[in-house]
N, C-alpha and C. Protein backbone atom coordinates (compact mmCIF):
# COMPACT_ATOMS: atom_id res chain seq x y z
N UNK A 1 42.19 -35.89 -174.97
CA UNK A 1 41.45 -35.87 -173.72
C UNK A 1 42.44 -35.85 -172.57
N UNK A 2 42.98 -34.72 -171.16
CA UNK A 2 43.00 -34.85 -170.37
C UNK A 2 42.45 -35.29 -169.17
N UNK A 3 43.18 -36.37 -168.46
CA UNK A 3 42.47 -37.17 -167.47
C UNK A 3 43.67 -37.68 -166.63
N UNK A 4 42.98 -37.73 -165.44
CA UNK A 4 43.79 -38.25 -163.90
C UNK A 4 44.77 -39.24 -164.41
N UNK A 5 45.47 -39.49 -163.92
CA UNK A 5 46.97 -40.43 -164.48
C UNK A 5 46.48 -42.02 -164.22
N UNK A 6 45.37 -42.40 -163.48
CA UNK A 6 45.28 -43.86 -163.91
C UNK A 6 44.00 -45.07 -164.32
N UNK A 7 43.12 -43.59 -164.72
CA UNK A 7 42.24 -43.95 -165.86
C UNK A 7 42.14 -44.96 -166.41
N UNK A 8 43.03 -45.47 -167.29
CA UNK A 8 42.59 -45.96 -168.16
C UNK A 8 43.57 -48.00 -167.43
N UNK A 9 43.81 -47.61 -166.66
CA UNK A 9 44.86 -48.22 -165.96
C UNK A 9 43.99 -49.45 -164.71
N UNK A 10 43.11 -48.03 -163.84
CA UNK A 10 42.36 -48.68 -163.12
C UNK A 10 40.81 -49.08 -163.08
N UNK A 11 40.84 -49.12 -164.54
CA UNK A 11 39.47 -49.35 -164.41
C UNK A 11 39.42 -51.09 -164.12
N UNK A 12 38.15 -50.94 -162.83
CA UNK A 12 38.00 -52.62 -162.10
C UNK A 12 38.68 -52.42 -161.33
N UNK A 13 39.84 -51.58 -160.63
CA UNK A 13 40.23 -51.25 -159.29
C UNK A 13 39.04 -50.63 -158.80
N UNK A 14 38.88 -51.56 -157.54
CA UNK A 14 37.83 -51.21 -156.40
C UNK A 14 38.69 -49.89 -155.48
N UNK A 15 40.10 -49.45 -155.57
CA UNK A 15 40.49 -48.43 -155.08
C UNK A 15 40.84 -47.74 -155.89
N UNK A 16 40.01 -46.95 -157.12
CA UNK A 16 40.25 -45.95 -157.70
C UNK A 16 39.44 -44.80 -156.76
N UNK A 17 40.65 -43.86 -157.13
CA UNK A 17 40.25 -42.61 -156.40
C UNK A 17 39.95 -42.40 -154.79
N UNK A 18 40.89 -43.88 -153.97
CA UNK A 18 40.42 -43.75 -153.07
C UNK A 18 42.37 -43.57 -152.20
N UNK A 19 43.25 -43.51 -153.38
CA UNK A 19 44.61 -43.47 -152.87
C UNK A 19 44.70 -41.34 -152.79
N UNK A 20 45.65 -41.13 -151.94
CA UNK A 20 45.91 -39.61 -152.53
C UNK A 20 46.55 -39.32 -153.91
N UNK A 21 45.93 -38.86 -154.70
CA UNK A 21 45.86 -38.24 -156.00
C UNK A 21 46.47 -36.56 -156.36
N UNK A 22 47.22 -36.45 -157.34
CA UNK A 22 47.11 -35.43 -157.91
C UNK A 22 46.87 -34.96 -159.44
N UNK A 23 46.07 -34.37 -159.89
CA UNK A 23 46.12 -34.77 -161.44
C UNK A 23 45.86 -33.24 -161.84
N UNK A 24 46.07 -32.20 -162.70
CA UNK A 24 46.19 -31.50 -163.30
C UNK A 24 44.81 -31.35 -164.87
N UNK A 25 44.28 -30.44 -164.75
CA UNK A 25 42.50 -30.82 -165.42
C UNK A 25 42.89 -29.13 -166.41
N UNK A 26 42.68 -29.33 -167.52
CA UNK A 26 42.14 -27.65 -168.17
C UNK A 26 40.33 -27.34 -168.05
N UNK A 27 40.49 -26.24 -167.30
CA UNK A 27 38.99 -25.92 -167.21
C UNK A 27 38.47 -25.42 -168.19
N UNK A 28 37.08 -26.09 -168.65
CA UNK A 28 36.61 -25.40 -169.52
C UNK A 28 35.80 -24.28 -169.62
N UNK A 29 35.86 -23.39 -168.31
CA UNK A 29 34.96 -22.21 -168.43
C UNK A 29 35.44 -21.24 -168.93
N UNK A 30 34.57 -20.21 -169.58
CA UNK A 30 35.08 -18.99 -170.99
C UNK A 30 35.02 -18.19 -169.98
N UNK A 31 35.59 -17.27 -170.30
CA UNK A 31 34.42 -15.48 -170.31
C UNK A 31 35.99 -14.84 -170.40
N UNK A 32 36.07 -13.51 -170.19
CA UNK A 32 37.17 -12.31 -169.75
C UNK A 32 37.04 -11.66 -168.90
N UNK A 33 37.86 -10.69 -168.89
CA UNK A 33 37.96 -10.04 -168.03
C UNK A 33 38.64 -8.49 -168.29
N UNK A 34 38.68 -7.49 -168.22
CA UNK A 34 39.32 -5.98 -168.39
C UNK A 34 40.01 -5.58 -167.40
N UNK A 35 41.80 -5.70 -167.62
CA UNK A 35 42.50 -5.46 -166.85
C UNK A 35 43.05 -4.21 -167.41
N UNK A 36 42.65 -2.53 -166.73
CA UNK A 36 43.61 -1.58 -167.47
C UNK A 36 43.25 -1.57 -168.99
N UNK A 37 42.04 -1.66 -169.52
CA UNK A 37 41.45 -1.44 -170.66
C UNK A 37 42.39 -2.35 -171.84
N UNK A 38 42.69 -3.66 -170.85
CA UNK A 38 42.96 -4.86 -171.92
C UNK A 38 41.84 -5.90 -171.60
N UNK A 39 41.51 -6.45 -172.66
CA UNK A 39 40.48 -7.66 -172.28
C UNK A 39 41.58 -8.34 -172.45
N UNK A 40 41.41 -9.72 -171.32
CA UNK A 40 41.89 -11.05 -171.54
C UNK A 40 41.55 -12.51 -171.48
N UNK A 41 41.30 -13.10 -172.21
CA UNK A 41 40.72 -14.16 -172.30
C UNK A 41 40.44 -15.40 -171.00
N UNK A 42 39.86 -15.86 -170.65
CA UNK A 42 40.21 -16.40 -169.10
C UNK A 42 39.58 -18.31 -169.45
N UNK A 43 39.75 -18.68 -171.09
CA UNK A 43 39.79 -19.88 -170.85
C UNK A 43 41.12 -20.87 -171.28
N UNK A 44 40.39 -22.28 -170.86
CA UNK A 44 41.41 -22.94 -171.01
C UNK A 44 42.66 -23.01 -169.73
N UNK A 45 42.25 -22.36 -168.58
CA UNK A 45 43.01 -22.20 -167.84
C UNK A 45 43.40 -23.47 -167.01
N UNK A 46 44.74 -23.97 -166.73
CA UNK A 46 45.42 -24.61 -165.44
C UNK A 46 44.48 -24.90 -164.38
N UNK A 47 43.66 -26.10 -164.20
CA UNK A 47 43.71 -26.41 -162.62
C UNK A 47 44.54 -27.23 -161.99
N UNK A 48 44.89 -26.90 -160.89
CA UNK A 48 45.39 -28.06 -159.55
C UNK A 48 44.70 -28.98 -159.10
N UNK A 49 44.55 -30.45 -158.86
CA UNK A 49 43.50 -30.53 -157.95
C UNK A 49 44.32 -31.78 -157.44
N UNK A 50 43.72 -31.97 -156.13
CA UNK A 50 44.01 -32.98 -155.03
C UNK A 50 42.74 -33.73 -154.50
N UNK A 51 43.56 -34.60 -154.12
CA UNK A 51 42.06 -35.38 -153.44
C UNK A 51 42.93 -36.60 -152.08
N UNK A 52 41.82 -36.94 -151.24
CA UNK A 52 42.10 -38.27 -150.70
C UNK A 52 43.43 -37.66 -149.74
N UNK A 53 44.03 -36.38 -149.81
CA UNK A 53 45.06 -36.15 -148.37
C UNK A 53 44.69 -36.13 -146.92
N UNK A 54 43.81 -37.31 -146.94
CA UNK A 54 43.43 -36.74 -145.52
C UNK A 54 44.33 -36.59 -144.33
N UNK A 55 46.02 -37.14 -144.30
CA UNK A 55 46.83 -37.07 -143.58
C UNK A 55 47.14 -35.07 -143.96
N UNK A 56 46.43 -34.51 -144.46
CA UNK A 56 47.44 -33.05 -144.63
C UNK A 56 47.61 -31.85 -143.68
N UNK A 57 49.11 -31.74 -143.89
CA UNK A 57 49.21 -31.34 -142.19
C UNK A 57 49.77 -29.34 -142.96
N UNK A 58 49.85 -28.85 -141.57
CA UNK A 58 50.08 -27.23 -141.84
C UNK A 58 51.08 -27.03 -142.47
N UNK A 59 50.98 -25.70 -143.81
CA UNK A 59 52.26 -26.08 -144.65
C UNK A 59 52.60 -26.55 -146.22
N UNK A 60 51.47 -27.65 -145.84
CA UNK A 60 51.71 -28.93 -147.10
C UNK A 60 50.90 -27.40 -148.54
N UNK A 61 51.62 -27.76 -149.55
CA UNK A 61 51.35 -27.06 -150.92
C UNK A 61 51.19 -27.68 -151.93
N UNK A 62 50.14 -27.22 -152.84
CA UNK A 62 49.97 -27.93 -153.88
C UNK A 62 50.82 -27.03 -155.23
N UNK A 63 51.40 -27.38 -155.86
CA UNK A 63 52.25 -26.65 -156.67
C UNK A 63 52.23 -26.43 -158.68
N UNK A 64 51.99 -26.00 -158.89
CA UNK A 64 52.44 -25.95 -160.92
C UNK A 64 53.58 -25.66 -160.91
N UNK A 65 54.56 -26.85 -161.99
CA UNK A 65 55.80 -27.15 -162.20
C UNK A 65 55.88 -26.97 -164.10
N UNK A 66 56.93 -26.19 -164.65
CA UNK A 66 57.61 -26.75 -165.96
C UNK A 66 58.14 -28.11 -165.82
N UNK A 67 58.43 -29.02 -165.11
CA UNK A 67 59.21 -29.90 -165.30
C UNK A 67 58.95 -30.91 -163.81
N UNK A 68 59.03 -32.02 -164.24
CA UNK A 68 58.71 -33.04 -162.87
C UNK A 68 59.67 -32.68 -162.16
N UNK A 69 58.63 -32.23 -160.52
CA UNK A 69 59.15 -32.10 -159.31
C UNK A 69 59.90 -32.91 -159.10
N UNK A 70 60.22 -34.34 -158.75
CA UNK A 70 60.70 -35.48 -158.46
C UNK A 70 61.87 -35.87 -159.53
N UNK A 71 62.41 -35.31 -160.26
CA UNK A 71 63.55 -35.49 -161.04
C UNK A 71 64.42 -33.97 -160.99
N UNK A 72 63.73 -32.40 -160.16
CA UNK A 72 64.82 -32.12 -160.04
C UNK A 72 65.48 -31.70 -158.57
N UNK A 73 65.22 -32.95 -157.49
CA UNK A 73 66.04 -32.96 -156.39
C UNK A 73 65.32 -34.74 -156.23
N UNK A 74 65.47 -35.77 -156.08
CA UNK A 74 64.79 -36.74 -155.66
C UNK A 74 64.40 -36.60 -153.78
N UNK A 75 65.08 -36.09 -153.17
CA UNK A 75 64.51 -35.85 -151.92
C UNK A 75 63.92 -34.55 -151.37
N UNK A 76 64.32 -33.70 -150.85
CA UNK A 76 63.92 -32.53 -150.23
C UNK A 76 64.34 -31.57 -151.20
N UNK A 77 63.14 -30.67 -151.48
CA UNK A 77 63.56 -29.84 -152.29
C UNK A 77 63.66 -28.04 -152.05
N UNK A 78 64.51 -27.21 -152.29
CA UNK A 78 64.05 -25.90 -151.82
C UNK A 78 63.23 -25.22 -152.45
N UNK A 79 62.08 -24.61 -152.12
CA UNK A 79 61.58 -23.60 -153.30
C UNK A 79 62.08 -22.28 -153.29
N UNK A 80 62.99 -22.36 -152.70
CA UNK A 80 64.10 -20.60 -152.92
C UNK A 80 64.64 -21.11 -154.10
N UNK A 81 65.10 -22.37 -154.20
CA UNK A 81 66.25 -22.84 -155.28
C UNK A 81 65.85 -22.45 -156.68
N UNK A 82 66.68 -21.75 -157.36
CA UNK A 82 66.29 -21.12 -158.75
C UNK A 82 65.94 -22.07 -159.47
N UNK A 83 66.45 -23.43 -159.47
CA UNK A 83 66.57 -24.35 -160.61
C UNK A 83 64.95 -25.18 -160.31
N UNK A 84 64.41 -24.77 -158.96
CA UNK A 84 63.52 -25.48 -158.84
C UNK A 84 62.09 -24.91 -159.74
N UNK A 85 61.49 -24.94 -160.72
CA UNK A 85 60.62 -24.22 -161.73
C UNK A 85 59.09 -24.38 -161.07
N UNK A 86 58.48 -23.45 -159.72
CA UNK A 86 57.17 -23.40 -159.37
C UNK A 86 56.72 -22.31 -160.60
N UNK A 87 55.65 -22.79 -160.97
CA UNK A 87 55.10 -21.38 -162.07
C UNK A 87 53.74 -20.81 -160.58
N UNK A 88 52.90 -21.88 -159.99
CA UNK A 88 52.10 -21.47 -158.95
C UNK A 88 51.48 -22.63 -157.96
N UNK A 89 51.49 -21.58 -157.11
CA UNK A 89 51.10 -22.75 -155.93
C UNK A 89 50.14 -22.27 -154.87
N UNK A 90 49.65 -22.88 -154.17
CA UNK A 90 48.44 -22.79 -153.28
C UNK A 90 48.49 -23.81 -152.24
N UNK A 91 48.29 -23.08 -150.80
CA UNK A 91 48.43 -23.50 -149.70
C UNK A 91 47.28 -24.50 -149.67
N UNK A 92 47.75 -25.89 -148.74
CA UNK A 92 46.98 -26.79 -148.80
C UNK A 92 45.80 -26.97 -147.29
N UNK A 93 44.63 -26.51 -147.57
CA UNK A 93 43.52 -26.35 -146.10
C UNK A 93 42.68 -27.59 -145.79
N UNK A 94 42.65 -28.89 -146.87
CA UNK A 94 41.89 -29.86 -146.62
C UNK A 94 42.10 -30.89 -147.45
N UNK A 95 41.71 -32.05 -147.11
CA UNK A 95 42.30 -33.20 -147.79
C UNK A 95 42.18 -33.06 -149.22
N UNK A 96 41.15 -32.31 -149.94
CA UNK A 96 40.82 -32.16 -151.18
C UNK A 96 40.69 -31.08 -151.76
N UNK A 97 41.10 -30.64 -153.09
CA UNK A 97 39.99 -29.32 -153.48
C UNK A 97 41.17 -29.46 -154.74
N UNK A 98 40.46 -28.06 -155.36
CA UNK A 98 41.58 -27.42 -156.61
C UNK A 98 41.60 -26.02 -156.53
N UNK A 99 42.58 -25.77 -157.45
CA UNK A 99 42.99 -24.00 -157.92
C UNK A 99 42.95 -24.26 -158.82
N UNK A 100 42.59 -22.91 -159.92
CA UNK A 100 42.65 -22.43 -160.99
C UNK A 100 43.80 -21.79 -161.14
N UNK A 101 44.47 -22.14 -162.00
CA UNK A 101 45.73 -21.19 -162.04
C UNK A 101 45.59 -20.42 -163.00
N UNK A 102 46.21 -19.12 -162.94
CA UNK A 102 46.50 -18.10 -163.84
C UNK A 102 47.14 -18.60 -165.22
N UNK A 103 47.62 -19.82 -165.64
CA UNK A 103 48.20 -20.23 -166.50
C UNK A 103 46.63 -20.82 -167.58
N UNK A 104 47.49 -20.32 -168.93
CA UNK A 104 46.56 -21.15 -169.98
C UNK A 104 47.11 -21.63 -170.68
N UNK A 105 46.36 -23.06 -170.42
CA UNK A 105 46.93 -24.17 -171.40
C UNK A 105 46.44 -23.94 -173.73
N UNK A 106 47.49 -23.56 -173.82
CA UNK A 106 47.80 -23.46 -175.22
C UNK A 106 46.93 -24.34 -176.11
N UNK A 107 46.84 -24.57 -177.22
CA UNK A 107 45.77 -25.51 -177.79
C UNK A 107 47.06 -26.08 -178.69
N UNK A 108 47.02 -27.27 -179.04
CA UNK A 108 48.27 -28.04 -179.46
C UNK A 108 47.90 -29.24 -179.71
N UNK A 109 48.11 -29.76 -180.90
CA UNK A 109 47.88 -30.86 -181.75
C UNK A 109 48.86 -32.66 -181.11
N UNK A 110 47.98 -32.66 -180.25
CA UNK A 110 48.60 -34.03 -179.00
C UNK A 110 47.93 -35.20 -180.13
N UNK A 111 47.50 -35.43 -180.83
CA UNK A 111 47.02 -36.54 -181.30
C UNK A 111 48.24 -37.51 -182.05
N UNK A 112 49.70 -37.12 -182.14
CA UNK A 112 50.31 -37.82 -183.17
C UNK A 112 51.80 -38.01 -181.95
N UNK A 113 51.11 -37.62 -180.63
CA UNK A 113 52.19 -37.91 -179.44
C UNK A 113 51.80 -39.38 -179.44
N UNK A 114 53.11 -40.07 -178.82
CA UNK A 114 53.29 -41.62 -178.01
C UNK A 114 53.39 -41.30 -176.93
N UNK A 115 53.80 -40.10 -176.09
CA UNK A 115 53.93 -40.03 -174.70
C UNK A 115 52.88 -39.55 -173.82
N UNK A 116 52.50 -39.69 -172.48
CA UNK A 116 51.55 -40.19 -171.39
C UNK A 116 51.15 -38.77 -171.07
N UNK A 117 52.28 -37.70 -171.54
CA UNK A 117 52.19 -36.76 -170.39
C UNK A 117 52.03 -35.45 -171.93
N UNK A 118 51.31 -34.30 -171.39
CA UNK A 118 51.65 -33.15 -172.41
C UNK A 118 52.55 -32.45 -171.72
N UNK A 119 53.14 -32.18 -173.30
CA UNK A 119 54.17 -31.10 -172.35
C UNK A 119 54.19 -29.71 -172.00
N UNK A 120 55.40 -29.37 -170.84
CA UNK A 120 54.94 -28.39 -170.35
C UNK A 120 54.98 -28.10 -168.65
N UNK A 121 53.65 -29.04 -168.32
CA UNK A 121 53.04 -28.83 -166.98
C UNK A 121 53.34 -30.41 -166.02
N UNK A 122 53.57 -29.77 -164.94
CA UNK A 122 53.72 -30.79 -163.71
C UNK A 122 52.94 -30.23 -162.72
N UNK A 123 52.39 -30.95 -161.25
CA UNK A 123 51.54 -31.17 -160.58
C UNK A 123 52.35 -31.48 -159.42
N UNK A 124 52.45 -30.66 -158.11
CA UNK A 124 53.50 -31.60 -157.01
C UNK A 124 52.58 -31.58 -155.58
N UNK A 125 52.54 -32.11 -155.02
CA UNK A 125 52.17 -32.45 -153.70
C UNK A 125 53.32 -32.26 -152.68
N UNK A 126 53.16 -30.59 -151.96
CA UNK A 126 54.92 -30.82 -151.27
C UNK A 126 54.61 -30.51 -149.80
N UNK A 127 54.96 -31.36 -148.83
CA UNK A 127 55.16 -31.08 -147.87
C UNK A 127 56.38 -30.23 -146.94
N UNK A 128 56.19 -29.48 -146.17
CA UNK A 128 56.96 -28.72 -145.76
C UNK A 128 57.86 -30.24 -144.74
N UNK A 129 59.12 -29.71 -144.77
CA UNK A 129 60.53 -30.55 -143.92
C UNK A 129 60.73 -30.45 -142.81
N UNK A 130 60.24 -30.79 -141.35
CA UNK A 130 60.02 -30.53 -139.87
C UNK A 130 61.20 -30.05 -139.74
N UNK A 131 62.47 -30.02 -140.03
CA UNK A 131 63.48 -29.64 -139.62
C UNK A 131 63.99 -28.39 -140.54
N UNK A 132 63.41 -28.19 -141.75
CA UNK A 132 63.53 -26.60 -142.17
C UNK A 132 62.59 -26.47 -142.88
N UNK A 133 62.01 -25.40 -142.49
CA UNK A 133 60.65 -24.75 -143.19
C UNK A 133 61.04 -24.38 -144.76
N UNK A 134 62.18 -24.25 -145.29
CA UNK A 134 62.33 -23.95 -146.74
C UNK A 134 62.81 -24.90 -147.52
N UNK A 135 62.47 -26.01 -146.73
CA UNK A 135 62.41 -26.82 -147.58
C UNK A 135 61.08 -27.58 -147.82
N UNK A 136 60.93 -28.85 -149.08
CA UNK A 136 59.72 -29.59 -149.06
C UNK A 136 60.16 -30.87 -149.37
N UNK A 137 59.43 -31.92 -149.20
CA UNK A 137 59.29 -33.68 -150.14
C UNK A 137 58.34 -33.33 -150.86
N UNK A 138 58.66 -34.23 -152.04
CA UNK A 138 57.28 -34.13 -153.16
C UNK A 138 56.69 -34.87 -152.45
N UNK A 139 56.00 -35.43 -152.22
CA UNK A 139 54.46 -36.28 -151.41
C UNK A 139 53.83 -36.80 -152.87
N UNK A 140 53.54 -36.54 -154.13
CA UNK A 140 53.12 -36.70 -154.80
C UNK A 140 52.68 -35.60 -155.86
N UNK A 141 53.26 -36.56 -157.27
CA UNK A 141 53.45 -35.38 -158.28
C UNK A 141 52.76 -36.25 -159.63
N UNK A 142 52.25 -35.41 -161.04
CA UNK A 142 51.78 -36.31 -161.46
C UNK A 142 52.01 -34.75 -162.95
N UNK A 143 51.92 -35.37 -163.97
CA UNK A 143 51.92 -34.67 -165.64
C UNK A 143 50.81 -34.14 -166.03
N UNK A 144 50.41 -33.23 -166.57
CA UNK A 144 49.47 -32.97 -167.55
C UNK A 144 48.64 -34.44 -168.27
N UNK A 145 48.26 -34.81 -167.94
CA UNK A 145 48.44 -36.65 -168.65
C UNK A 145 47.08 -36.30 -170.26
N UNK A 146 47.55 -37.11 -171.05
CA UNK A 146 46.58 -37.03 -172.46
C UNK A 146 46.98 -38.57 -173.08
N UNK A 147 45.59 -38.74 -172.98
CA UNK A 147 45.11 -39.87 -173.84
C UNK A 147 44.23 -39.99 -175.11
N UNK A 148 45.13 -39.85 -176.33
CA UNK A 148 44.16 -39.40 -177.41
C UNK A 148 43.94 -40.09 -178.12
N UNK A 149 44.08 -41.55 -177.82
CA UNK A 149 44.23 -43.17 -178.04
C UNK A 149 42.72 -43.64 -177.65
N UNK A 150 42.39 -42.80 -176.38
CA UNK A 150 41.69 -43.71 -175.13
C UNK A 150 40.78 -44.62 -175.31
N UNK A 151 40.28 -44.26 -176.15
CA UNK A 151 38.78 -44.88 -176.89
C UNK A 151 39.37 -46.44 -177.39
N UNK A 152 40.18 -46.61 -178.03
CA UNK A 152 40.67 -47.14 -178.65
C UNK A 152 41.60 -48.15 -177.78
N UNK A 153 42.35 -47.72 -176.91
CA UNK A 153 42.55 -48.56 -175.59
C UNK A 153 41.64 -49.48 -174.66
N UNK A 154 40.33 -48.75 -174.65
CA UNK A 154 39.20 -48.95 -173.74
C UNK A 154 38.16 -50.00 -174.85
N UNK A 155 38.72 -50.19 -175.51
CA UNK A 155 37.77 -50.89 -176.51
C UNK A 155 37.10 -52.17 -175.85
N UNK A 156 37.91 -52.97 -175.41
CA UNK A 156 37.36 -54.40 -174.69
C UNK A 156 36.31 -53.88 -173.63
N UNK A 157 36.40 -52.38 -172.72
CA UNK A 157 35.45 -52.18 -171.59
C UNK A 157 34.21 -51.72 -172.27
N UNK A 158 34.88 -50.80 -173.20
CA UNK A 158 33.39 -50.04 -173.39
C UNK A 158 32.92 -50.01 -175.17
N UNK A 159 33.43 -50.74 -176.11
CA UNK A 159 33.34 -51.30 -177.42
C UNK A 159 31.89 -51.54 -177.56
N UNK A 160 31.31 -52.31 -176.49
CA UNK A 160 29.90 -52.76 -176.84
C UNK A 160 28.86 -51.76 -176.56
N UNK A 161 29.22 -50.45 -175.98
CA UNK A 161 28.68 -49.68 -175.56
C UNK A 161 28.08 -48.62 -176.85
N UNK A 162 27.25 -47.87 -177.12
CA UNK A 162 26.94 -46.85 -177.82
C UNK A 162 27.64 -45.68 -177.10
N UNK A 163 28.03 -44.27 -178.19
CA UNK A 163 28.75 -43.45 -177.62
C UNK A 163 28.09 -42.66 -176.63
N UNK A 164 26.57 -42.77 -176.89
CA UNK A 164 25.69 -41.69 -175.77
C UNK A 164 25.50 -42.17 -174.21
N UNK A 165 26.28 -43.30 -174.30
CA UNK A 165 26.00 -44.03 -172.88
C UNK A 165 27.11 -44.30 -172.17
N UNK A 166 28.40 -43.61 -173.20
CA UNK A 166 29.61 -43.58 -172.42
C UNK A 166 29.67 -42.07 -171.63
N UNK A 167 29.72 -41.89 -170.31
CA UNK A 167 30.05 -40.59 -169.99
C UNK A 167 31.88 -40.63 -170.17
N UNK A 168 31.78 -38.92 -170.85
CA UNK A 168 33.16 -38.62 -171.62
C UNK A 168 33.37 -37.32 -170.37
N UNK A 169 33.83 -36.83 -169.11
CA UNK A 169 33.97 -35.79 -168.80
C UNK A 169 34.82 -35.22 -169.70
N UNK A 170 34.65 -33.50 -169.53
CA UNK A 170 35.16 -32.18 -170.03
C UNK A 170 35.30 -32.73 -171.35
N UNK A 171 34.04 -32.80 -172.12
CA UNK A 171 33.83 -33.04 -172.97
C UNK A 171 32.89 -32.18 -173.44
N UNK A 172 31.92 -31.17 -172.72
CA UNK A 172 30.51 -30.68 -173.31
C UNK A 172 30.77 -30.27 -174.27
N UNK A 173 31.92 -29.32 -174.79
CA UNK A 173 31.65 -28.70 -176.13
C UNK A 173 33.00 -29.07 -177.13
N UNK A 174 33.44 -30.49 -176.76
CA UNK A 174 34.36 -30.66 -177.43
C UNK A 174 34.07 -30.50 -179.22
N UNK A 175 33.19 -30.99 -179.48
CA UNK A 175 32.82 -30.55 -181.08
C UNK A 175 32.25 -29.27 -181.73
N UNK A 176 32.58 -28.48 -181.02
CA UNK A 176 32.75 -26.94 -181.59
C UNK A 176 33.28 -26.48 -181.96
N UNK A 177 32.58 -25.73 -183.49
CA UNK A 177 33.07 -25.65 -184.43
C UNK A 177 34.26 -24.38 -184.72
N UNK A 178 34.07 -23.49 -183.60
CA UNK A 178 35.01 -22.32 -183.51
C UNK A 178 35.41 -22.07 -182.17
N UNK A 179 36.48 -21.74 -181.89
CA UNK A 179 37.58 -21.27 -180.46
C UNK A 179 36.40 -20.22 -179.79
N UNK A 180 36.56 -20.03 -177.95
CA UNK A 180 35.51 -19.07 -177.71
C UNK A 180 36.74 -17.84 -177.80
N UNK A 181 36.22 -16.74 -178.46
CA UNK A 181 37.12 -15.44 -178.92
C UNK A 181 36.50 -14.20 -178.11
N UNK A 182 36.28 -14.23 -176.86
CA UNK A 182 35.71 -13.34 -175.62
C UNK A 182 34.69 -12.73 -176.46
N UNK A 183 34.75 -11.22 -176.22
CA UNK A 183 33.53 -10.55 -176.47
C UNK A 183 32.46 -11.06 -177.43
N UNK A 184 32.87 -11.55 -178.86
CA UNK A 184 32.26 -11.72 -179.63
C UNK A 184 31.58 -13.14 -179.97
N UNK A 185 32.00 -14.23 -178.58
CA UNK A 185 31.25 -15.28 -178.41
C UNK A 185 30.24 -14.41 -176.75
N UNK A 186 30.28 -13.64 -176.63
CA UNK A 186 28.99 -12.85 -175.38
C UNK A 186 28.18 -12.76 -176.19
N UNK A 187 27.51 -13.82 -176.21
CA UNK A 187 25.71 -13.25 -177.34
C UNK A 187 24.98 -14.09 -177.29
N UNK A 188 23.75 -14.54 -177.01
CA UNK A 188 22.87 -15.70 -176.85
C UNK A 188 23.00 -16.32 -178.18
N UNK A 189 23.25 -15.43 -179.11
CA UNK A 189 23.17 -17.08 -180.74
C UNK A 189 24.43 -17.45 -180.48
N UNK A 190 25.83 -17.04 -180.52
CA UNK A 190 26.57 -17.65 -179.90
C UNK A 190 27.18 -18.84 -179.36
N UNK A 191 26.53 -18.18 -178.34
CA UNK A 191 26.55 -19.09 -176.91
C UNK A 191 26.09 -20.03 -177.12
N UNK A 192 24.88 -20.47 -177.59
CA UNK A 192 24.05 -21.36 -177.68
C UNK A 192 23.85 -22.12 -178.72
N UNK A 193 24.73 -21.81 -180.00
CA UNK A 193 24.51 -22.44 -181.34
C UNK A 193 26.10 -22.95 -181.36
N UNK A 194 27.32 -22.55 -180.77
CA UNK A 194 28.27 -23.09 -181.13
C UNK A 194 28.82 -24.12 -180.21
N UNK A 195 27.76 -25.19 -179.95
CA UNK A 195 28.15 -26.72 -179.59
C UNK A 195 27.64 -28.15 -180.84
């Protein structure tokens, strides 16, 4: 399960979701698309999302990283700089929102990881540098985060609970029984029988 980085952390914080956030989500919407008489699959894709910037000023970018922003310059960073790894980014217009990125997240057997983060993908919050426009500060950066424990962590909150009364987001069709394979999941039996 992908989820916001402090989930499982803040639950009973009366300020969850009320600090600026960045967390990195795979969307689950299917379908394709025909580029030049290639179909290409368009799920599973990369979102961005932000929340709670209400300080965000002209400039500020939300970014997709191979590798944490914040370990490769700790202060101001260039995005001319080769070493700096943006895969995509999107100008920032309001305290909140997301992008879809052109990137798709791979399907990969995270259940036998110990670590917080999948790998791969980073998340940066960068503000532009009043004194040079090519440069940025991370403002806030955050991992792919997976918890495939979670249930099992959360046991003391939600143990007494039945599973139909726990809401699980991006979960609707987690128990389906086959990958969506474009054209040949387009069909009302389909569609509708493989959840």
């Amino acid at each position: 399960m992908f989820e916001s980085n402090c989930f499982h952390t803040c639950i009973g914080n009366t300020n969850l979701f009320s600090e600026p956030e960045v967390f990195l989500t795979v969307s689950s919407e299917a379908g394709y698309e025909t580029v030049e008489n290639t179909t290409i699959l368009l799920d599973r894709k990369l979102e961005l999302n932000w929340n709670n910037f209400d300080n965000h000023q002209d400039g500020d970018i939300v970014a997709l990283f191979n590798s944490n922003p914040e370990q490769l310059l700790p202060s101001f960073l260039s995005v001319l700089s080769p070493s700096v790894n943006i895969i995509e980014s999107v100008p920032v217009s309001n305290s909140k929102g997301y992008f879809k990125t052109s990137i798709k997240y791979e399907r990969m057997n995270l259940t036998s990881t110990s670590e917080p983060c999948a790998p791969g993908y980073w998340i940066g919050y960068l503000r532009q540098n009043p004194l040079s426009h090519r440069n940025y500060l991370v403002v806030k950066s955050n991992c792919l985060r997976i918890y495939p424990r979670w249930m099992k962590s959360l046991k003391d909150v939600i143990g007494h609970r039945s599973v139909h009364s726990v809401m699980i987001p991006g979960t609707h069709n987690a128990g389906s029984i086959r990958y969506y394979d474009g054209l040949g999941s387009e069909n009302p039996v389909t569609h509708y029988a493989v959840w």
